[in-house]
N, C-alpha and C. Protein backbone atom coordinates (compact mmCIF):
# COMPACT_ATOMS: atom_id res chain seq x y z
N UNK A 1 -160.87 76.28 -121.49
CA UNK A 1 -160.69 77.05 -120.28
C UNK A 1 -159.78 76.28 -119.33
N UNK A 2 -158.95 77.06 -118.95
CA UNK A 2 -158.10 76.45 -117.57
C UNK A 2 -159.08 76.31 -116.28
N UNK A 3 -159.12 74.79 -115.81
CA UNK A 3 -159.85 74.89 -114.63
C UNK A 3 -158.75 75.15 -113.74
N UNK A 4 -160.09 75.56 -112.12
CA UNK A 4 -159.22 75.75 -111.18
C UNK A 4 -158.67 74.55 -110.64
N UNK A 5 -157.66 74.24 -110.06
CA UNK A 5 -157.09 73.41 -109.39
C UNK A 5 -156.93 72.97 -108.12
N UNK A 6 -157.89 74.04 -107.70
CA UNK A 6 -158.11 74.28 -106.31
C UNK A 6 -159.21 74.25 -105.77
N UNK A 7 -160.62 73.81 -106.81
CA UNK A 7 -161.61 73.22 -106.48
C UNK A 7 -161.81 72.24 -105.58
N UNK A 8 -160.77 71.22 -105.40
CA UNK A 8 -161.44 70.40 -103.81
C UNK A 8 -161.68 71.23 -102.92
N UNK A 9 -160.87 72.54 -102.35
CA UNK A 9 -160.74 73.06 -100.84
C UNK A 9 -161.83 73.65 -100.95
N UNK A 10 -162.61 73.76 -100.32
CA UNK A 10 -164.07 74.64 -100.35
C UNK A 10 -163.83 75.86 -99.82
N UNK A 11 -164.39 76.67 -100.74
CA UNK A 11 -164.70 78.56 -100.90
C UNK A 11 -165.55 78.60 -100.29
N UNK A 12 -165.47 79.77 -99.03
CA UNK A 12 -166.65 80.58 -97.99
C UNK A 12 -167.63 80.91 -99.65
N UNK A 13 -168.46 81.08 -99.23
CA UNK A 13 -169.77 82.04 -100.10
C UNK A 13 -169.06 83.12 -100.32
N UNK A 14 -168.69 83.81 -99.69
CA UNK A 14 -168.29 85.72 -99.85
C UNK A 14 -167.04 85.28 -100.61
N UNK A 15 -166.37 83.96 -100.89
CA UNK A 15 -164.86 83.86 -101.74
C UNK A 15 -165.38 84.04 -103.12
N UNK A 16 -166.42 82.30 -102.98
CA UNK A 16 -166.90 82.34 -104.40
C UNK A 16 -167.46 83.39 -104.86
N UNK A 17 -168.20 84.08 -104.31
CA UNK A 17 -169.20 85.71 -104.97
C UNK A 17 -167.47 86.73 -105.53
N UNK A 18 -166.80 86.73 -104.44
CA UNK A 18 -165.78 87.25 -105.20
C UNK A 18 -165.02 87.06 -106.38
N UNK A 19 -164.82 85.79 -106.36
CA UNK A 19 -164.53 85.12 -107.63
C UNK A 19 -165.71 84.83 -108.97
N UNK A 20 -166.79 85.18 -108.69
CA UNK A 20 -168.15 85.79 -109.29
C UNK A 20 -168.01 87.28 -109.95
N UNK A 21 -167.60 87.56 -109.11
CA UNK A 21 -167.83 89.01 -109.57
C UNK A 21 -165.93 89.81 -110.39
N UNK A 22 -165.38 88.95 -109.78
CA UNK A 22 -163.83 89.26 -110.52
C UNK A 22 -164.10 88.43 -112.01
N UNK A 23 -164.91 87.17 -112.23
CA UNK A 23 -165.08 87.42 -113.58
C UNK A 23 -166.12 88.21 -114.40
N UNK A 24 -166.90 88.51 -113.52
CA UNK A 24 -167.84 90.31 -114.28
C UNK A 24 -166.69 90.98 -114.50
N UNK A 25 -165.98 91.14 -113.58
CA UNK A 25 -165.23 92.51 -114.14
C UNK A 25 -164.46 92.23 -115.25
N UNK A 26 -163.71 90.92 -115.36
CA UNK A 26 -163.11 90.75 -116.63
C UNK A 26 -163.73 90.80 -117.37
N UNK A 27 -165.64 89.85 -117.87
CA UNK A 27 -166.47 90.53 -119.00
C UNK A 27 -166.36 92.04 -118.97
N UNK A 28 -166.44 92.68 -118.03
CA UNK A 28 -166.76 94.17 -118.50
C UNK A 28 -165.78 94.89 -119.15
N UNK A 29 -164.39 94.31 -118.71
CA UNK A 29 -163.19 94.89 -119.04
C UNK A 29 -162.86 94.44 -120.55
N UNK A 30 -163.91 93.71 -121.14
CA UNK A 30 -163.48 93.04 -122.42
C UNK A 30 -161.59 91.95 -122.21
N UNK A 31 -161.91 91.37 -121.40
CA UNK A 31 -160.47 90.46 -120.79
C UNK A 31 -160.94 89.03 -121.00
N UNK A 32 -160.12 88.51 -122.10
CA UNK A 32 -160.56 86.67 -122.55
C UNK A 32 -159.53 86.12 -120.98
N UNK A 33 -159.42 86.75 -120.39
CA UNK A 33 -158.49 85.48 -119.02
C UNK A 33 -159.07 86.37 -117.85
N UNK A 34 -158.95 85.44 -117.02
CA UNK A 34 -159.70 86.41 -115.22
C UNK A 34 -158.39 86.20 -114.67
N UNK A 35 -157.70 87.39 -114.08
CA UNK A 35 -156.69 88.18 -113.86
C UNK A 35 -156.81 88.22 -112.37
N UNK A 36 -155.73 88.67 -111.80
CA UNK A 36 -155.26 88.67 -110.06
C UNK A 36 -155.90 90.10 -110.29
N UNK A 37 -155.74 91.41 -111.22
CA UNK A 37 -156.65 92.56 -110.83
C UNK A 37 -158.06 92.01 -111.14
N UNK A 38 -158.51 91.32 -111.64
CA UNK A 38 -159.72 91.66 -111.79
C UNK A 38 -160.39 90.57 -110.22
N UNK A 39 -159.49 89.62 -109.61
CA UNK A 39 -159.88 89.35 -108.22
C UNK A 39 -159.71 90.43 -107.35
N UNK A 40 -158.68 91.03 -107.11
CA UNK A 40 -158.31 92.18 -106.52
C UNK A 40 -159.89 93.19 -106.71
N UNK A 41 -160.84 92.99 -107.89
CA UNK A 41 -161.60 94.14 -107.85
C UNK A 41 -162.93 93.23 -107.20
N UNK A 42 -162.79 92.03 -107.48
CA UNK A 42 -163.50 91.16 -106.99
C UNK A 42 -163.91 91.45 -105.57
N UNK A 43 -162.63 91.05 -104.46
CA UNK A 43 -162.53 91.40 -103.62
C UNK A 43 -162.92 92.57 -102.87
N UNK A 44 -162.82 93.91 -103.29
CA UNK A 44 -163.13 94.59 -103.10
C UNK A 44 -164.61 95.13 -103.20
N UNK A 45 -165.43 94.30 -104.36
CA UNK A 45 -166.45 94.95 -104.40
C UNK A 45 -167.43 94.01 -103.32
N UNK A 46 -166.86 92.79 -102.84
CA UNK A 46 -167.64 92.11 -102.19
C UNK A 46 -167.94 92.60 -100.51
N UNK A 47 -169.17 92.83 -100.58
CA UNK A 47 -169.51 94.41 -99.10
C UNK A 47 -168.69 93.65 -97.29
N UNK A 48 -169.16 92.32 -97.10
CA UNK A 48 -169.29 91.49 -96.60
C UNK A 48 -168.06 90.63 -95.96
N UNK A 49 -167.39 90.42 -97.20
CA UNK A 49 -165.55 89.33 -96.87
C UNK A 49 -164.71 90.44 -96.15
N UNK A 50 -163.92 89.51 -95.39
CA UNK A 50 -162.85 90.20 -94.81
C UNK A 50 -161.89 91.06 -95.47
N UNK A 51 -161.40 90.54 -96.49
CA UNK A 51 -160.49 90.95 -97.54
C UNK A 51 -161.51 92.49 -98.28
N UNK A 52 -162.27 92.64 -98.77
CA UNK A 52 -163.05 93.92 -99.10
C UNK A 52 -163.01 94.69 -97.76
N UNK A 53 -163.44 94.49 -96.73
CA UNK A 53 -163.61 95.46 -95.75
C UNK A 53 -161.92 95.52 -94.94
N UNK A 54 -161.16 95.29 -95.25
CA UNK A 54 -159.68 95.24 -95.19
C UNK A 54 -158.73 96.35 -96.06
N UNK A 55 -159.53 96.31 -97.10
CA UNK A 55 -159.15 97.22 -98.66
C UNK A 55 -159.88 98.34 -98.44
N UNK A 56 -161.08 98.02 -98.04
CA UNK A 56 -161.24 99.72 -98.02
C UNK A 56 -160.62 100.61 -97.04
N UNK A 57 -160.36 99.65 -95.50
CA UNK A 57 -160.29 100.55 -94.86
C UNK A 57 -158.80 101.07 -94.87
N UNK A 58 -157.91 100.38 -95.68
CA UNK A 58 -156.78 100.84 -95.93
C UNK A 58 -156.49 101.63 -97.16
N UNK A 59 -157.94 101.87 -97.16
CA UNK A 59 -158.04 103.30 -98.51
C UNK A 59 -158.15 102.73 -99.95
N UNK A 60 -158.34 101.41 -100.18
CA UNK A 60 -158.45 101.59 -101.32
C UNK A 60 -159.52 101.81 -101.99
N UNK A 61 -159.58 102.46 -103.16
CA UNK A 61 -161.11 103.11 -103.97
C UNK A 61 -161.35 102.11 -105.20
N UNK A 62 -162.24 102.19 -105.48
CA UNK A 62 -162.64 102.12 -107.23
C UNK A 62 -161.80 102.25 -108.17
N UNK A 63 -161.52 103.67 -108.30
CA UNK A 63 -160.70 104.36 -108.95
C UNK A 63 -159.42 104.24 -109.10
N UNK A 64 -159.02 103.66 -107.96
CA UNK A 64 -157.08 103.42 -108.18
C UNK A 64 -157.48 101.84 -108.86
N UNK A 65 -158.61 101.32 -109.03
CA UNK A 65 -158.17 100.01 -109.08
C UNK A 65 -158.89 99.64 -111.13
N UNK A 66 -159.33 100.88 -110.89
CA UNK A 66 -159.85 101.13 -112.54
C UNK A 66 -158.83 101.45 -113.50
N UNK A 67 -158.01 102.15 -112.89
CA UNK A 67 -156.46 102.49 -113.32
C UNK A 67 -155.96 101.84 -113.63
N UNK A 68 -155.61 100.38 -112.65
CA UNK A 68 -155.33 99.59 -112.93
C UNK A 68 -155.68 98.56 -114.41
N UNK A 69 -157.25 98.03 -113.83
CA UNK A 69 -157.94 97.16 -114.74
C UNK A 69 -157.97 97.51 -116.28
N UNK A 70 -157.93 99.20 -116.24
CA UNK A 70 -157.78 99.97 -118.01
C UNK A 70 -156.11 99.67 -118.77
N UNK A 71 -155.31 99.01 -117.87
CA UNK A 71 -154.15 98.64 -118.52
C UNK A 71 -153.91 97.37 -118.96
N UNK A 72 -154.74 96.26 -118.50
CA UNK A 72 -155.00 95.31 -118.87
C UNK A 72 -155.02 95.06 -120.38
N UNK A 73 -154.61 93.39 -121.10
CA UNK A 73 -154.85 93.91 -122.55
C UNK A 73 -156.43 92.98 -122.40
N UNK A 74 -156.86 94.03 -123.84
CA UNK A 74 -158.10 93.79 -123.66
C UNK A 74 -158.13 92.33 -125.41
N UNK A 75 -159.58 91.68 -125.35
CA UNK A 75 -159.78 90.70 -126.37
C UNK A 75 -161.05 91.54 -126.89
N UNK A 76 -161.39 91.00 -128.18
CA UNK A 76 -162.61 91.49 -129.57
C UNK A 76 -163.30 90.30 -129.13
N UNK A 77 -162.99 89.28 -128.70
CA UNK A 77 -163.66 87.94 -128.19
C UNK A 77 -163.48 87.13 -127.16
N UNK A 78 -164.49 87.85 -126.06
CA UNK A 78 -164.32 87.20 -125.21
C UNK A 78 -165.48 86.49 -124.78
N UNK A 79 -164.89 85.53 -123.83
CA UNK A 79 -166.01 83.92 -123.79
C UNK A 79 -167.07 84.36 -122.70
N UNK A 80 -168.19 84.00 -122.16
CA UNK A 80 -169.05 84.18 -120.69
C UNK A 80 -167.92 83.65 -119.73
N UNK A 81 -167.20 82.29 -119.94
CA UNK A 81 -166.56 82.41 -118.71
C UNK A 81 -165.10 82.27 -118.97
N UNK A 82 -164.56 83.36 -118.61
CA UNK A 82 -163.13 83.54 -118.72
C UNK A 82 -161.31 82.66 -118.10
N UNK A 83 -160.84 82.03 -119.06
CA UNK A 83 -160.18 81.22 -118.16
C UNK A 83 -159.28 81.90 -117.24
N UNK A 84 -158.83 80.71 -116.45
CA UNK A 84 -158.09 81.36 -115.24
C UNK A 84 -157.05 81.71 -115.83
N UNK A 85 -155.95 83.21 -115.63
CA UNK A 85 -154.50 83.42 -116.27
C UNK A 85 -153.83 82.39 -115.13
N UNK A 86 -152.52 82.30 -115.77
CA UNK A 86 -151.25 81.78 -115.04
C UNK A 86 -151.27 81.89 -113.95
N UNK A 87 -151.32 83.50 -113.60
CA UNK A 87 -150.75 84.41 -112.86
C UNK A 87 -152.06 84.05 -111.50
N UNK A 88 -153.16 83.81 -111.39
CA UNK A 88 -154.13 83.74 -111.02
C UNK A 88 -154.25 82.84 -110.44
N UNK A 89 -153.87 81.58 -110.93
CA UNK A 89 -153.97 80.39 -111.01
C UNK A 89 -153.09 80.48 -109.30
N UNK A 90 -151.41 80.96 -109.66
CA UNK A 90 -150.62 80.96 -108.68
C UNK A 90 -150.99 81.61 -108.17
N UNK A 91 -151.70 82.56 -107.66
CA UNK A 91 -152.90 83.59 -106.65
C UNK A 91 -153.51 82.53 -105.84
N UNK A 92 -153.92 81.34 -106.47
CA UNK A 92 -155.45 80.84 -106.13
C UNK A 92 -154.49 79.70 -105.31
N UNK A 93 -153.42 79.22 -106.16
CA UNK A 93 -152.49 78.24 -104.88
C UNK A 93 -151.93 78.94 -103.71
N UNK A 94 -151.64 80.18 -103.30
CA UNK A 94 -150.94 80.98 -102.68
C UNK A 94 -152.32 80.99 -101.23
N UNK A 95 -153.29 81.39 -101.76
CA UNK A 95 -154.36 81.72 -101.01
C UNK A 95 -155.02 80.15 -100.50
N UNK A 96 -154.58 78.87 -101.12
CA UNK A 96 -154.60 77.59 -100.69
C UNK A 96 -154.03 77.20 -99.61
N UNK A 97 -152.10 77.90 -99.80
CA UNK A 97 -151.26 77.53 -98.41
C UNK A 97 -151.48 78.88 -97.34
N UNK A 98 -152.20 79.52 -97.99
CA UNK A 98 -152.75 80.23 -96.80
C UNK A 98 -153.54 79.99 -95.49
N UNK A 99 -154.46 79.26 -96.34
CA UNK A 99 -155.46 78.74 -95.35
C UNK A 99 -155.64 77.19 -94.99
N UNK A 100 -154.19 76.71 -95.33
CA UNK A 100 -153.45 75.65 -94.68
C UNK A 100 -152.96 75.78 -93.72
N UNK A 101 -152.22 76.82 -93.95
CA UNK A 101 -150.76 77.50 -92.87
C UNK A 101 -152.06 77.85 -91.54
N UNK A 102 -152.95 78.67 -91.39
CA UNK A 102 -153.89 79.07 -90.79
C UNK A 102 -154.76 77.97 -89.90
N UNK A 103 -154.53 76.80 -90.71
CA UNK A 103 -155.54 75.77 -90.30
C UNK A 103 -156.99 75.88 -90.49
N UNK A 104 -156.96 76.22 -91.70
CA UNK A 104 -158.52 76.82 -91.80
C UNK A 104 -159.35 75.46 -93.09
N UNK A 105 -160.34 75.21 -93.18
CA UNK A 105 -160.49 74.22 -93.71
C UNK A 105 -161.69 74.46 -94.92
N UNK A 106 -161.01 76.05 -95.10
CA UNK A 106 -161.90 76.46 -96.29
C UNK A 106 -160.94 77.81 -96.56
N UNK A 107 -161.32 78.57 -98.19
CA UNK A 107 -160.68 79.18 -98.93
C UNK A 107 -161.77 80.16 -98.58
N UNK A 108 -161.32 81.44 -97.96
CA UNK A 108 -161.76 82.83 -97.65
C UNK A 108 -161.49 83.84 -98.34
N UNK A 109 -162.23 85.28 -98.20
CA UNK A 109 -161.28 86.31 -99.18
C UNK A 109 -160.23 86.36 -98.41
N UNK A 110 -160.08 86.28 -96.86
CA UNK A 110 -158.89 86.75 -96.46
C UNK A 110 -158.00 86.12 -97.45
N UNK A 111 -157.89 84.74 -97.51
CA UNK A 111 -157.02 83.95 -98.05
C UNK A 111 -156.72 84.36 -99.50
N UNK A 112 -157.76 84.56 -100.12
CA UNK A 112 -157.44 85.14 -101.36
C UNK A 112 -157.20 86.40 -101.46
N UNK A 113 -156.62 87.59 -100.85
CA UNK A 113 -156.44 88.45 -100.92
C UNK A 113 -154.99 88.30 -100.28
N UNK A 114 -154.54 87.51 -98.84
CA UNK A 114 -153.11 87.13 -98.71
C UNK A 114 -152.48 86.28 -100.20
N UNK A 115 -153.36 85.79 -100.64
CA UNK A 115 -152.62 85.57 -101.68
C UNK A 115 -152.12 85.97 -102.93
N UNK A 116 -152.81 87.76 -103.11
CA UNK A 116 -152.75 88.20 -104.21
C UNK A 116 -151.94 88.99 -103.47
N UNK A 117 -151.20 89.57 -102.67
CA UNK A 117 -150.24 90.70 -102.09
C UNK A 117 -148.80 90.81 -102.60
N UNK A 118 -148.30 89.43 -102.97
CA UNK A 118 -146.72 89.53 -103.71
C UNK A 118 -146.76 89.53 -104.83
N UNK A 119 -147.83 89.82 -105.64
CA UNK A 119 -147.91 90.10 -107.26
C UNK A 119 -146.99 91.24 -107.27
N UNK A 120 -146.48 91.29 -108.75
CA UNK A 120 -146.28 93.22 -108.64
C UNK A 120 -147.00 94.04 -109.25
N UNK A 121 -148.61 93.81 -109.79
CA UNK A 121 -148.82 94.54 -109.87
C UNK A 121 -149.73 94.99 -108.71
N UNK A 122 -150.35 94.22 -108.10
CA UNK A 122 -151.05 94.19 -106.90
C UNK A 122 -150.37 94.91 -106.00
N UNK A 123 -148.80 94.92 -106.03
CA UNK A 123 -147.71 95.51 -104.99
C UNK A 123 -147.78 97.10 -105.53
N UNK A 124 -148.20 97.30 -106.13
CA UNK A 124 -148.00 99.06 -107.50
C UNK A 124 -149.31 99.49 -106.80
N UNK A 125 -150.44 98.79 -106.45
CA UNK A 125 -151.56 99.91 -105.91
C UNK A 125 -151.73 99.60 -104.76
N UNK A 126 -150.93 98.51 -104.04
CA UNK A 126 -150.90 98.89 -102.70
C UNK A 126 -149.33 99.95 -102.49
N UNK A 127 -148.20 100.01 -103.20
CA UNK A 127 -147.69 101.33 -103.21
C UNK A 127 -148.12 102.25 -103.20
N UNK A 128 -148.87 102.45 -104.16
CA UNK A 128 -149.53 104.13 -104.03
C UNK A 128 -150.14 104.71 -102.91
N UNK A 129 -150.63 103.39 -102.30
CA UNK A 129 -151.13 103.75 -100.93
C UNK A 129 -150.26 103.74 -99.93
N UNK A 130 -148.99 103.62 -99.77
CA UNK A 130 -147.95 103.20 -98.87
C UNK A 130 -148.45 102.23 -98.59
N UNK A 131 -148.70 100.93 -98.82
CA UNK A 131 -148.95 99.66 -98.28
C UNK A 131 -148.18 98.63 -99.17
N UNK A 132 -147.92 97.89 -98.15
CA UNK A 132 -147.08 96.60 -98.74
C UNK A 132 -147.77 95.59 -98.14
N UNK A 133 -147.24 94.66 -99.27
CA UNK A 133 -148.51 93.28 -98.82
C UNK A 133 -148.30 92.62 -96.96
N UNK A 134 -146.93 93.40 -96.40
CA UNK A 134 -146.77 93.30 -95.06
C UNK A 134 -147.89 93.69 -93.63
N UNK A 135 -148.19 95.32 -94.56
CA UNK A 135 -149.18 95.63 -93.71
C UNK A 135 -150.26 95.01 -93.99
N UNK A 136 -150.72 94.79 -95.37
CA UNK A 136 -152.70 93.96 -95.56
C UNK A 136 -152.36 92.85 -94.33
N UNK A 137 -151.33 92.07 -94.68
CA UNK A 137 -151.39 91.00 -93.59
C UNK A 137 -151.30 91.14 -92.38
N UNK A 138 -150.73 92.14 -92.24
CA UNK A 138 -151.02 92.52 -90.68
C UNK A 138 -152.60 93.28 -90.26
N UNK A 139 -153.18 93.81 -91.16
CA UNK A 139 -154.53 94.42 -91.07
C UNK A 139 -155.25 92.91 -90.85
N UNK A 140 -154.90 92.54 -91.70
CA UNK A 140 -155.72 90.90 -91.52
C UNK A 140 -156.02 90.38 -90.35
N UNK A 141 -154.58 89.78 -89.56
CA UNK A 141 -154.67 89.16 -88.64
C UNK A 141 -155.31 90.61 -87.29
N UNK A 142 -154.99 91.88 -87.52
CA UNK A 142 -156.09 92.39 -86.70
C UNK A 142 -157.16 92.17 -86.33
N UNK A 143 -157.93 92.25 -87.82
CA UNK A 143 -159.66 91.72 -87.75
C UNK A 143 -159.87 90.76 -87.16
N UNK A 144 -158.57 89.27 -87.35
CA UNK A 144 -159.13 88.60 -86.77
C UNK A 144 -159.10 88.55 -85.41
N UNK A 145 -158.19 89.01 -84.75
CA UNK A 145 -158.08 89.69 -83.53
C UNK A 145 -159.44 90.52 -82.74
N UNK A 146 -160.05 91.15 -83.97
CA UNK A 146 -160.52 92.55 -83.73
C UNK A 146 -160.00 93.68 -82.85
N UNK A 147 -158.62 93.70 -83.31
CA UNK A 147 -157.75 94.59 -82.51
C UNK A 147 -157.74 96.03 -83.23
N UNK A 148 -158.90 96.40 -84.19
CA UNK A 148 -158.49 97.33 -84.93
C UNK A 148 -159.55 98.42 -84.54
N UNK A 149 -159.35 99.59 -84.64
CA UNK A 149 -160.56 100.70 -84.51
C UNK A 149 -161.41 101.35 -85.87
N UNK A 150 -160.47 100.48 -86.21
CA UNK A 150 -160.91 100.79 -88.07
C UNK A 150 -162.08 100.24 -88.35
N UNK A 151 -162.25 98.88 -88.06
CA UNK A 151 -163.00 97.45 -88.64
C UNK A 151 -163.81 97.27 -87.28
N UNK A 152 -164.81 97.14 -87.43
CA UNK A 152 -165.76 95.97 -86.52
C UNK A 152 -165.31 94.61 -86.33
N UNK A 153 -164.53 94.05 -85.70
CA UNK A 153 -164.29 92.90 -85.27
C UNK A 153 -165.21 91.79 -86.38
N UNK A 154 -164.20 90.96 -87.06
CA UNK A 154 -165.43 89.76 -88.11
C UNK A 154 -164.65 88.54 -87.84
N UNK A 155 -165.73 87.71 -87.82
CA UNK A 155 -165.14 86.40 -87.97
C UNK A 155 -164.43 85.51 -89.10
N UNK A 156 -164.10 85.03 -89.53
CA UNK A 156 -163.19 84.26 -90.47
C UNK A 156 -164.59 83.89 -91.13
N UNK A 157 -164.23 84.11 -92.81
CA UNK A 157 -165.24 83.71 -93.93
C UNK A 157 -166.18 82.12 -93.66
N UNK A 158 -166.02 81.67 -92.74
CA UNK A 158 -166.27 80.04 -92.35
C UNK A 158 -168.15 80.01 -92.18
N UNK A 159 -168.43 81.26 -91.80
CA UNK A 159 -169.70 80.86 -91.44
C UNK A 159 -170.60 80.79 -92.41
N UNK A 160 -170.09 80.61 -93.95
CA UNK A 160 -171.08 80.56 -95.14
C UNK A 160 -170.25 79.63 -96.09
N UNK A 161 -169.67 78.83 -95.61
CA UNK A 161 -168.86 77.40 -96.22
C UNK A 161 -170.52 77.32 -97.58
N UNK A 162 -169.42 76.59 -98.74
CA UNK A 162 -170.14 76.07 -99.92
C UNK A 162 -170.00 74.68 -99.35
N UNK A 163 -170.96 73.89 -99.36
CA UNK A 163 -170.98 72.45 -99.12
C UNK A 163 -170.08 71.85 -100.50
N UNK A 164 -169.50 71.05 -100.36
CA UNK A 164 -168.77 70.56 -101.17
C UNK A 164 -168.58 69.76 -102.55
C-alpha cells in the first residue's frame, strides 16, 4: 500500500471520518486504489465538515456523484485497505498547502475538498452543476465568514483535532 505522506499534519476528526468513509466507498465500488472520487464521496457523505455541507448546498446529490464512481475501473481483488492512487496522493498534498497557505495547523475537509477542485474529473461534476472549483472556494471562504444564507455560519474543522 502507498502510505500517506501527509500523516505528520494532523486531520480534524470530520477529515479523517471522511477519509474513512471515501475508503468504504472504494470497498463498495469494488476499487483496489482510494480515488479523489471516492474522497469527493467521502466528503460529501460526512453530515458535519465544512466541505459536505458546502457540496450540498451547491447542489450536489448522491446521484451525480454515483455517475461518477460507476466509471471508475473496478478490481476482482480488492484489499480492506485500499492504497492511496497517484492522483489522490496529489489531492492530499494540495489540501496540505492549503491549510498552510490558511495558517491552519491541521488538515480539514475544507482543505481537502480545496484540494480536490482542479482535478478534471472533479471539475466534470462540478460542471454539470455550473460550478468551478472558483466558486467551491469562494463558498468556502463564505462559511468561514458566515456570509452565506445558504449555510449556518461553522467554524473551521479545528475543534475535533486528532491528537497526534
Amino acid at each position: 500500500m502507498v502510505s500517506n505522506p501527509h500523516q505528520s499534519k494532523k486531520y480534524s476528526v470530520r477529515a479523517s471520518h471522511a477519509l474513512d468513509l471515501a475508503r468504504q466507498c472504494a470497498l463498495q465500488y469494488h476499487s483496489d486504489l482510494l480515488r479523489p472520487a471516492h474522497l469527493l464521496a467521502g466528503l460529501l457523505a460526512e453530515p458535519d465538515g465544512v466541505a459536505g455541507r458546502v457540496l450540498r448546498a451547491l447542489g450536489l446529490e448522491d446521484a451525480q456523484l454515483g455517475a461518477l464512481l460507476s466509471t471508475l475501473p473496478r478490481s476482482t481483488h480488492t484489499q480492506p485497505d485500499p492504497a492511496y492512487a497517484p492522483d489522490l496522493l496529489h489531492v492530499l498534498g494540495l489540501a496540505a498547502t492549503e491549510s498552510d497557505q490558511m495558517e491552519h495547523e491541521y488538515i480539514g475537509t475544507e482543505h481537502l475538498l480545496l484540494g480536490l477542485t482542479d482535478l478534471p474529473a472533479v471539475s466534470d461534476v462540478l460542471g454539470a452543476l455550473n460550478l468551478d472549483g472558483n466558486s467551491v472556494r469562494q463558498q468556502v471562504v463564505l462559511v468561514f465568514k458566515g456570509a452565506t444564507a445558504q449555510l449556518r455560519p461553522v467554524q473551521p474543522d479545528d475543534d475535533d483535532l486528532l491528537p497526534k
